[in-house]
C-alpha atoms as a PDB file:
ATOM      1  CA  UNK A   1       0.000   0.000   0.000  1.00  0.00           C
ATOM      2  CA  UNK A   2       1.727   3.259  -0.891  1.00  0.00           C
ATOM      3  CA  UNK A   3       1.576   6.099   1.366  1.00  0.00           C
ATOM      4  CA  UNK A   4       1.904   9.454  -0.152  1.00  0.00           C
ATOM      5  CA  UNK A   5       2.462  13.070   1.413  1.00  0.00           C
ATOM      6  CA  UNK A   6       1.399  16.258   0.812  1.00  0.00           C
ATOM      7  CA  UNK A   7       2.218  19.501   2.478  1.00  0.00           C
ATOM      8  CA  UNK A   8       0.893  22.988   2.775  1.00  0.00           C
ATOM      9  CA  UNK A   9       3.047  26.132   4.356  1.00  0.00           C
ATOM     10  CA  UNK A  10       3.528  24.383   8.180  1.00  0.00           C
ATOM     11  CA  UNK A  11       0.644  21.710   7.892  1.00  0.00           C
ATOM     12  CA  UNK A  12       0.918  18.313   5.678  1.00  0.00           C
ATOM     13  CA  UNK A  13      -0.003  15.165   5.700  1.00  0.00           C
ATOM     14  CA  UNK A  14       0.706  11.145   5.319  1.00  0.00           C
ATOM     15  CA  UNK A  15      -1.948   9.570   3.596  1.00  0.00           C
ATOM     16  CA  UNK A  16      -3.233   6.476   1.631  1.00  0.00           C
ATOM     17  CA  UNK A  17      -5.825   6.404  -1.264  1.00  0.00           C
ATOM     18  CA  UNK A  18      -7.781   4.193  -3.200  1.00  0.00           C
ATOM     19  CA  UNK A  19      -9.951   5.283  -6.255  1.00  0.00           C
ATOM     20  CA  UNK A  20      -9.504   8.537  -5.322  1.00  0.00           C
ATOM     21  CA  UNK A  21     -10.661   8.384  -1.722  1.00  0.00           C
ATOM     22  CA  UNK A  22      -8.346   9.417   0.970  1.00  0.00           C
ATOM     23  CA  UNK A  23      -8.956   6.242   3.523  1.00  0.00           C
ATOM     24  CA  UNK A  24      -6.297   6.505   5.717  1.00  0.00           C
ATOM     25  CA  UNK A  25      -4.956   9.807   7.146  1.00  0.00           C
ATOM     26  CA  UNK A  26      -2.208  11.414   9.495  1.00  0.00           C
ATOM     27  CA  UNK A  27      -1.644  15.206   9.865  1.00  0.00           C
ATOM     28  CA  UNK A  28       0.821  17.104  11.453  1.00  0.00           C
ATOM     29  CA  UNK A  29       2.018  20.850  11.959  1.00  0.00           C
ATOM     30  CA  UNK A  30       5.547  22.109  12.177  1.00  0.00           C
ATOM     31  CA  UNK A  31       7.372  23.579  15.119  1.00  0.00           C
ATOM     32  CA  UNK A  32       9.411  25.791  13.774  1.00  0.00           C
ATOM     33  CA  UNK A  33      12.302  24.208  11.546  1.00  0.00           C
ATOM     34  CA  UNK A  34      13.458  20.833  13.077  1.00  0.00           C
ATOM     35  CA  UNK A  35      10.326  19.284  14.507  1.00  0.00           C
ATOM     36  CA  UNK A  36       6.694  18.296  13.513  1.00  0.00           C
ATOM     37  CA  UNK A  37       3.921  17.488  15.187  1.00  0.00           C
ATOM     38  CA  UNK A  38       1.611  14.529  14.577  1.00  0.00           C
ATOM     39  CA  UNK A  39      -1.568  15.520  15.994  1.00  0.00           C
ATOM     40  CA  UNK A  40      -4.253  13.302  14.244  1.00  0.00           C
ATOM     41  CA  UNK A  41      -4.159   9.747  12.664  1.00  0.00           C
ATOM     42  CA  UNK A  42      -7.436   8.105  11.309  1.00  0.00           C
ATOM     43  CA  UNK A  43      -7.840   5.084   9.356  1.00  0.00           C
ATOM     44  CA  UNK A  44     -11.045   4.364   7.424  1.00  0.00           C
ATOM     45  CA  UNK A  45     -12.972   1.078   8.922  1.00  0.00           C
ATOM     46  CA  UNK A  46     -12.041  -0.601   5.206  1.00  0.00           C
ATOM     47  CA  UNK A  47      -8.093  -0.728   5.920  1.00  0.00           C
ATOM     48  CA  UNK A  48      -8.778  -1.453   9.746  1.00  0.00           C
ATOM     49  CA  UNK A  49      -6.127  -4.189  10.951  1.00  0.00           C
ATOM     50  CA  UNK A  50      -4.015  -3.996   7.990  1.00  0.00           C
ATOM     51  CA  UNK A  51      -1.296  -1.874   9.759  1.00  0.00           C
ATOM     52  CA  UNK A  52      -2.038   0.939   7.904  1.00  0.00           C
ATOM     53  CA  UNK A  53      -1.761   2.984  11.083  1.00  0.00           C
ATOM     54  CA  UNK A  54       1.817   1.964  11.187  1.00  0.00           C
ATOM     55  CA  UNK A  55       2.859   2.602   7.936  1.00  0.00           C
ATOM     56  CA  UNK A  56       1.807   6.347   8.406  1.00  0.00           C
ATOM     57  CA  UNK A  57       4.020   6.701  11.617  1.00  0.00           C
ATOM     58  CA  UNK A  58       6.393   4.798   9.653  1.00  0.00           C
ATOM     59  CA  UNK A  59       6.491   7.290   6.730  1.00  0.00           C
ATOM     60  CA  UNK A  60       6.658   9.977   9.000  1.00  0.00           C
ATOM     61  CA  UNK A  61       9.274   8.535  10.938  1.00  0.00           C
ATOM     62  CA  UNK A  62      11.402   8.153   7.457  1.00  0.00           C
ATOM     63  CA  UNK A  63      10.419  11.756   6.997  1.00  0.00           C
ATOM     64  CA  UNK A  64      12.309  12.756   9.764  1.00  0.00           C
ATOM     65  CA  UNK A  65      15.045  10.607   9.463  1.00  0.00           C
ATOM     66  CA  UNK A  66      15.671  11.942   5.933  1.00  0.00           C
ATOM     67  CA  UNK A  67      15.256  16.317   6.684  1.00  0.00           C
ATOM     68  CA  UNK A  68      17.344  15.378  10.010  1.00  0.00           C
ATOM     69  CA  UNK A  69      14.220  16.396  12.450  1.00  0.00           C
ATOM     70  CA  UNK A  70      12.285  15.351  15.600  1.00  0.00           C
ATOM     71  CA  UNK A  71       8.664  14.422  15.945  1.00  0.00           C
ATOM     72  CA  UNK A  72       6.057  15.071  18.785  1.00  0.00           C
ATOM     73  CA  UNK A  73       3.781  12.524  18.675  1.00  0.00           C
ATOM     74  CA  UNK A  74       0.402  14.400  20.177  1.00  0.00           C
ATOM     75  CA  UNK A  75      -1.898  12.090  18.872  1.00  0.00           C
ATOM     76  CA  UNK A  76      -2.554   8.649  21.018  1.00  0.00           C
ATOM     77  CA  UNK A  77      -2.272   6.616  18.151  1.00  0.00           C
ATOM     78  CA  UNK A  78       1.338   7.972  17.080  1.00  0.00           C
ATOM     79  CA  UNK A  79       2.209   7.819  20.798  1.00  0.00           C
ATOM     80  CA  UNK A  80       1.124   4.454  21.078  1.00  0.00           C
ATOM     81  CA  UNK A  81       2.997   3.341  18.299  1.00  0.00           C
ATOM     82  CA  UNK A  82       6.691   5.506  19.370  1.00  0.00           C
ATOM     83  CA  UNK A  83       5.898   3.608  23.062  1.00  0.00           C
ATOM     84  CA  UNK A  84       5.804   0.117  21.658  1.00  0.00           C
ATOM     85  CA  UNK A  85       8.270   0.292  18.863  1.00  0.00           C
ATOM     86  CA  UNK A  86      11.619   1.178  20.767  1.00  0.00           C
ATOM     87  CA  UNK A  87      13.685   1.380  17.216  1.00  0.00           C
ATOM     88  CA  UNK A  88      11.628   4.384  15.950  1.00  0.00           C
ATOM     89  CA  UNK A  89      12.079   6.532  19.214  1.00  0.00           C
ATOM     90  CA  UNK A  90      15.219   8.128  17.661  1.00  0.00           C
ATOM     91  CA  UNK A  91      13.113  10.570  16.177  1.00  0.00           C
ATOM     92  CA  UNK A  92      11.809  11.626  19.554  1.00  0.00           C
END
């Protein structure tokens, strides 16, 4: 399943689509230059329990890795994920 991003001025997005419907979403904000937020992650009840979820933090996680930033994982589902998966906490 390919996860796509889009971003607009400090706001964006990891997302996944499927005949043009955006099923699976999570959004974050920027704090200031070397951080983002993730503040919302929803997954439509069609891609439930295919760890769709986790790709997004995934992605976003890769994200970070890649511009050299930190994440602050607001939402519960992102900080659910970063508390059970020890080897993406270096983003933290």
């Amino acid at each position: 399943m390919e996860v796509k991003q889009e971003e607009t001025g400090h706001k964006g997005s990891f997302y996944v689509e499927q005949e043009g419907l955006r099923l699976a979403e999570m959004t974050y904000s920027w704090a200031g230059n070397d951080r983002i937020i993730i503040d919302h992650t929803e997954v439509s009840d069609k891609l439930r329990g295919m760890g769709v979820g986790l790709q997004l933090v995934e992605q976003a996680v890769a994200f970070a890795r890649e511009k050299g930033i930190s994440i602050i994982p607001l939402c519960p589902f992102a900080r659910s994920v970063f508390n059970k998966k020890t080897d993406l906490k270096d983003v933290l």
